[in-house]
Protein backbone atom coordinates (compact mmCIF):
# COMPACT_ATOMS: atom_id res chain seq x y z
CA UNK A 1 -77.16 39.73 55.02
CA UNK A 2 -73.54 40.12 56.52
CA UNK A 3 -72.66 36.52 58.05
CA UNK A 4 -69.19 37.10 58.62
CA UNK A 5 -67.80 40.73 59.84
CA UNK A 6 -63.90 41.56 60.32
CA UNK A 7 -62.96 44.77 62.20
CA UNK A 8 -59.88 46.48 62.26
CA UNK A 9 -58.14 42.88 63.06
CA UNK A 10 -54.48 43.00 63.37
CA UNK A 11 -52.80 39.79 64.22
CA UNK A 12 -48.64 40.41 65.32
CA UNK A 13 -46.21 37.05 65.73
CA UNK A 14 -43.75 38.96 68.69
CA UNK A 15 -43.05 41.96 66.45
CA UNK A 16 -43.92 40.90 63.29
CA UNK A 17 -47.50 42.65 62.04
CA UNK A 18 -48.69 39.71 59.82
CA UNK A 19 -52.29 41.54 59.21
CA UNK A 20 -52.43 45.76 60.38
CA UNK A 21 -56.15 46.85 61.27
CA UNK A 22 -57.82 44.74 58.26
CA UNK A 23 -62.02 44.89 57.97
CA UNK A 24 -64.59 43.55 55.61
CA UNK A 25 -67.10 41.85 55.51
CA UNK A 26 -68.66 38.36 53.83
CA UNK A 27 -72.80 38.77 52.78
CA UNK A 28 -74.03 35.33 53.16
CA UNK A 29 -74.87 33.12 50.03
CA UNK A 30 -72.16 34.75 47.42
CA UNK A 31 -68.00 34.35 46.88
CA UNK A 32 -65.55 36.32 48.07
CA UNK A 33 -61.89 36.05 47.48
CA UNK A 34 -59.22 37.16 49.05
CA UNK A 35 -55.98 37.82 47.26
CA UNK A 36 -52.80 39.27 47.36
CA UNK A 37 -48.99 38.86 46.86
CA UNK A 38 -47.30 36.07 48.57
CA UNK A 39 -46.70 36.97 51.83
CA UNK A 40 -50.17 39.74 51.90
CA UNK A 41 -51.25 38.25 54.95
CA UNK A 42 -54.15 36.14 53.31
CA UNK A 43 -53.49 32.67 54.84
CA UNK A 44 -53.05 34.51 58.16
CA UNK A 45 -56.49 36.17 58.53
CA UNK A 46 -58.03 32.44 57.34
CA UNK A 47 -56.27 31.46 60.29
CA UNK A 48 -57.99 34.51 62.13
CA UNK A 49 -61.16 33.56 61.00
CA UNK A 50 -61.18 29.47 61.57
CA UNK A 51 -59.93 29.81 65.26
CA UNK A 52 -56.29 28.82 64.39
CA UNK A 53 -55.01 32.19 65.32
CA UNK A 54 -56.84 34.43 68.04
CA UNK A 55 -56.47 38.12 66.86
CA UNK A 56 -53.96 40.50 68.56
CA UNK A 57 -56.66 43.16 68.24
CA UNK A 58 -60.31 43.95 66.85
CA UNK A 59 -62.91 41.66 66.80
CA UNK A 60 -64.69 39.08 64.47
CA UNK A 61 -68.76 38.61 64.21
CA UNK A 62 -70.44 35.83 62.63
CA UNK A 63 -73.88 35.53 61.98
CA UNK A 64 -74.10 38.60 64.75
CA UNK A 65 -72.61 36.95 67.20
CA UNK A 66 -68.82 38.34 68.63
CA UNK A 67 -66.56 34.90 67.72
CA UNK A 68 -63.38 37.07 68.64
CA UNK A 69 -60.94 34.71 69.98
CA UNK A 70 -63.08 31.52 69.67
CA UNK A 71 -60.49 28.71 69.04
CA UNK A 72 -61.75 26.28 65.87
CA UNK A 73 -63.36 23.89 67.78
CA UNK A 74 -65.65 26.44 68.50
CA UNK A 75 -65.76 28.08 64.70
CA UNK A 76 -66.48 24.82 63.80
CA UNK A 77 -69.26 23.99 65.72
CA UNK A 78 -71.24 27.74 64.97
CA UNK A 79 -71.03 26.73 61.27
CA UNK A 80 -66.91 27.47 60.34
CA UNK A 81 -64.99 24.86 58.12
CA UNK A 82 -61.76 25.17 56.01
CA UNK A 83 -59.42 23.08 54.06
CA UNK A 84 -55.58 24.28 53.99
CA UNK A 85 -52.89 25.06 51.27
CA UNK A 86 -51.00 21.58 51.65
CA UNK A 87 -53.70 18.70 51.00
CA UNK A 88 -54.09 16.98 54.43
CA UNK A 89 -56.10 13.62 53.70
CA UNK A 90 -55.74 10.34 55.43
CA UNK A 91 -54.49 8.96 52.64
CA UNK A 92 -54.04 4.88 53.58
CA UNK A 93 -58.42 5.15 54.39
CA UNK A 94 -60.95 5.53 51.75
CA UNK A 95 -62.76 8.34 50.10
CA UNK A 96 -65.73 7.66 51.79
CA UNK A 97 -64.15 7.14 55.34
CA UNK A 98 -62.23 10.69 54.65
CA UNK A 99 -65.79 12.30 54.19
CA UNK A 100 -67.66 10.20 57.02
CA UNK A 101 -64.65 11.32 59.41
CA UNK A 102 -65.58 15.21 58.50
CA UNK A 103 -69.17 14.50 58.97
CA UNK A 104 -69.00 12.59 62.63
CA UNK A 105 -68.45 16.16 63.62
CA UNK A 106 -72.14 17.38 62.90
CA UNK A 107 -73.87 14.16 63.64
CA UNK A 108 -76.63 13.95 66.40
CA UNK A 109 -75.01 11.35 67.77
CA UNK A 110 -71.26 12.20 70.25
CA UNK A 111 -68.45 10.50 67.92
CA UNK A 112 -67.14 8.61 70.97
CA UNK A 113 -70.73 6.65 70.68
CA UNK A 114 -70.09 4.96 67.43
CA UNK A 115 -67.86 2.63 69.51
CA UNK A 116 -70.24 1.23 71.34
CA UNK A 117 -72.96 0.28 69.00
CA UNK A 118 -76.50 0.59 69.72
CA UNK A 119 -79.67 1.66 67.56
CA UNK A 120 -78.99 5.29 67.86
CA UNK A 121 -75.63 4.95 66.59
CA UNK A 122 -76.62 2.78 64.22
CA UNK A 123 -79.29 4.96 62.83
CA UNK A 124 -76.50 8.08 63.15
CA UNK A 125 -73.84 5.53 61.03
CA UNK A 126 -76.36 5.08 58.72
CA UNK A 127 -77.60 9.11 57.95
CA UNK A 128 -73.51 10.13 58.21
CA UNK A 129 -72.43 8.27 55.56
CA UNK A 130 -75.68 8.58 53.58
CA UNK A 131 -74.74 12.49 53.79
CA UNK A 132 -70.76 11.94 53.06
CA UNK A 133 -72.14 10.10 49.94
CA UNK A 134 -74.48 13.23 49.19
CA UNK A 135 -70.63 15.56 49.62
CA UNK A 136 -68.88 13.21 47.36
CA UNK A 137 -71.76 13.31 44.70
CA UNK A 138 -71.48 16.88 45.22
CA UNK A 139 -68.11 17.11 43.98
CA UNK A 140 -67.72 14.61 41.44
CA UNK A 141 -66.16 11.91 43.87
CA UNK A 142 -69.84 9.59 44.50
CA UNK A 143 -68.34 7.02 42.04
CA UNK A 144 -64.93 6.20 43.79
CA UNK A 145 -66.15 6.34 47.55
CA UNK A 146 -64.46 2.90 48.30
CA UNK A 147 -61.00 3.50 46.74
CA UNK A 148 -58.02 4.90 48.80
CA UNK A 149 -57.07 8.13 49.09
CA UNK A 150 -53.91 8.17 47.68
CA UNK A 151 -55.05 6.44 44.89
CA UNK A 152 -56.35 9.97 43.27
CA UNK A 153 -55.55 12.14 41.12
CA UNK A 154 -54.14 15.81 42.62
CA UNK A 155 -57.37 17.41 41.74
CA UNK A 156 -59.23 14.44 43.09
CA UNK A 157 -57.95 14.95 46.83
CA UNK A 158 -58.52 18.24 46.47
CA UNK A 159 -62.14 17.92 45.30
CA UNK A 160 -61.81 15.27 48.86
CA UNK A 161 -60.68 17.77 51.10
CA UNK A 162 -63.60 19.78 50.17
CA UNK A 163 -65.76 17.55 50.60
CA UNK A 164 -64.63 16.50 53.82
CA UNK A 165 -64.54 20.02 55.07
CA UNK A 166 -68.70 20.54 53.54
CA UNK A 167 -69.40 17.02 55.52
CA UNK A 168 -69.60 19.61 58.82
CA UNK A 169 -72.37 21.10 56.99
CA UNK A 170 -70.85 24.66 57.32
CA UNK A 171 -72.43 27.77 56.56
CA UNK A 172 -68.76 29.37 55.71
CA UNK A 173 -66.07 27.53 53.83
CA UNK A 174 -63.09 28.58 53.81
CA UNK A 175 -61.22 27.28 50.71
CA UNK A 176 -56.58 27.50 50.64
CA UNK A 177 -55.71 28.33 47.19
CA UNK A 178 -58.21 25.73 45.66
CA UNK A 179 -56.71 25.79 42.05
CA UNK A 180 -52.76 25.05 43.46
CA UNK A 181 -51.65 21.83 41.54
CA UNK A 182 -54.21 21.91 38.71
CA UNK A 183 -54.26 21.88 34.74
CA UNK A 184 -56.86 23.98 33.20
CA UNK A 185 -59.58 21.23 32.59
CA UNK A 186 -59.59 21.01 36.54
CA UNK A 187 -59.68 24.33 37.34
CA UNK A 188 -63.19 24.68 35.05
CA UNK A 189 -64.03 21.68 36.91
CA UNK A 190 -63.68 23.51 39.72
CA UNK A 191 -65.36 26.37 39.19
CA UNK A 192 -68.34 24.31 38.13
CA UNK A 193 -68.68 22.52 41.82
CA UNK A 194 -67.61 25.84 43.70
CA UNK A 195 -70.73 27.06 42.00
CA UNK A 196 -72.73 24.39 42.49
CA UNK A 197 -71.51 24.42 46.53
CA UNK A 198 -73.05 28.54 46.98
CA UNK A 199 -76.55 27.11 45.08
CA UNK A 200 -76.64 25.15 48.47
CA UNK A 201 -76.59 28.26 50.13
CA UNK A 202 -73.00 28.12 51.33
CA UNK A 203 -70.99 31.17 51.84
CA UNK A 204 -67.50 30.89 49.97
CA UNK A 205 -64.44 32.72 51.10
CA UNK A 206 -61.50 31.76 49.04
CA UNK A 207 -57.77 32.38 48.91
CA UNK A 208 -56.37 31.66 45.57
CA UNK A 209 -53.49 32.71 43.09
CA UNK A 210 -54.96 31.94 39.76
CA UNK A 211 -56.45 35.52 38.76
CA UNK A 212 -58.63 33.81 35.61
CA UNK A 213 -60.51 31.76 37.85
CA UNK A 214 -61.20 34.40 40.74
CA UNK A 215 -62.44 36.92 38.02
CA UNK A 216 -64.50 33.73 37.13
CA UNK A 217 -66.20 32.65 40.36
CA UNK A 218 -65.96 35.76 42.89
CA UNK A 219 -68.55 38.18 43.61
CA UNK A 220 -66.65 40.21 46.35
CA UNK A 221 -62.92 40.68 46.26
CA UNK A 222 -60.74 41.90 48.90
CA UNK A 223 -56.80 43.04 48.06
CA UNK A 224 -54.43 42.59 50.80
CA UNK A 225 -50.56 43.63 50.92
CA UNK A 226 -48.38 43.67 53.12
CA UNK A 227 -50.83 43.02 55.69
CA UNK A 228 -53.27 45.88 54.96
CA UNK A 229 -56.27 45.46 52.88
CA UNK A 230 -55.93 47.54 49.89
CA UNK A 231 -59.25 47.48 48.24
CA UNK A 232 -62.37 45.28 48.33
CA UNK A 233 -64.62 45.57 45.37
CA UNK A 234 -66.81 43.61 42.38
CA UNK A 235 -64.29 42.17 40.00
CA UNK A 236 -64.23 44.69 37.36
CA UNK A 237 -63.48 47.42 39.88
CA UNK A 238 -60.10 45.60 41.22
CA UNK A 239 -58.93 44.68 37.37
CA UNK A 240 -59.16 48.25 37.22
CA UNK A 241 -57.47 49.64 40.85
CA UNK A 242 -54.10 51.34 40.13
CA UNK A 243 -53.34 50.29 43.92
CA UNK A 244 -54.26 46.36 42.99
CA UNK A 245 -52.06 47.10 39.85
CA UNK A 246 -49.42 48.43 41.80
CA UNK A 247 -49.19 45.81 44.43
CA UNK A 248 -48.86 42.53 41.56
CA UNK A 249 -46.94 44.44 38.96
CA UNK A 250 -44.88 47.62 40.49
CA UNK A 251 -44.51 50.84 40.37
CA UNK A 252 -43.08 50.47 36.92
CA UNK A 253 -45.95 48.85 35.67
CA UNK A 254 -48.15 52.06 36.35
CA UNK A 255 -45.32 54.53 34.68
């Protein structure tokens, strides 16, 4: 089943074309990556997709529904969560309050209520950090829920962030160059949990650099460069696409 579908999307910054007529499309329950040179457009059309950025032209469905121009409050709430390139934690709170902040977002109960006390709230306090606990577990982080932040390891806050993001119980994650920062042993690591995340039944889109670990983890591969998608195939198809060749090596490369 397609749960996210991009058509002919260009998004232009004045007259800068940062993404030219790009489509594809996410089937619900597997990987995709997206990848690409630096400046390919990738971290634009995440933008695209999580409300950030409204498209200059074409439109977006999710889950069948037409999401084009919906601003991330509202990608959020149908089921849309990312984290970014640059780690953005509130570092001086705790692991646990990081996650319980994400999930406030999804509980039953308005987030301006858990002011003001009350059984309801009480009973919502309980089940949010009961699931924030469930996020950490999920990614290795159950055991240090009442340290700080910034008391991590890199590849700690970034196992955080993603936990934080899954605490809105999203049916799309969006994931910013995951691996950025980490030594091997934490890149298998994270592999392991990204797998462990799509058991759940969470679709994965990811944007990411290291080429070992999206040959590892994707299903579905899309090439952009210079803001046109290039190819979109299983991995063994774009190891082998003289145009993906092309685009990371040059035209040297293929002589």
């Amino acid at each position: 089943m397609t749960l996210l579908e991009v058509t002919n999307v260009t998004k232009k910054f004045g007259g800068v074309t940062a993404i030219d007529e790009v489509s594809f499309r996410a089937e619900a329950g597997r990987v995709l990556a997206l990848i690409g040179p630096n400046g390919a457009g990738k971290s634009t059309m995440f933008n695209v997709i999580s409300g950030n950025y409204a498209p200059t032209s074409g439109t977006l469905r999710f889950d069948d529904r037409d999401v084009t121009g919906a601003n991330s409050v509202a990608m959020s709430r149908l089921g849309v969560s990312r984290t970014f390139q640059k780690i953005r934690l509130f570092k001086a709170l705790s692991v646990m309050d990081n996650v319980v902040i994400g999930a406030q977002s999804s509980a039953p109960v308005a987030p301006w209520r858990f002011f003001f006390g009350g059984g309801a709230v009480r009973a919502a306090a309980a089940e949010t950090r009961k699931h924030a606990l469930e996020m950490l577990d999920l990614v290795g982080l159950g055991d240090v829920g009442d340290v700080r932040a910034d008391t991590l390891s890199y590849g700690q806050q970034r196992m955080l962030e993603i936990a934080r993001a899954l605490a809105t119980k999203p049916r799309l994650l969006l994931i910013d160059e995951p691996a950025a920062g980490l030594n091997q042993a934490e890149a298998d690591g994270l592999v392991r949990r990204l797998r462990l995340i799509r058991d759940q039944g969470i679709t994965l889109m990811l944007v990411e650099h290291n080429m070992d670990l999206v040959m590892d983890i994707a299903e579905d591969i899309v090439v952009m460069n210079f803001g046109k998608k290039i190819a979109q195939g299983a991995p063994r198809e774009i190891q082998e696409n003289p145009d993906v060749i092309r685009a990371y090596l040059g035209e040297e490369a293929m002589a």
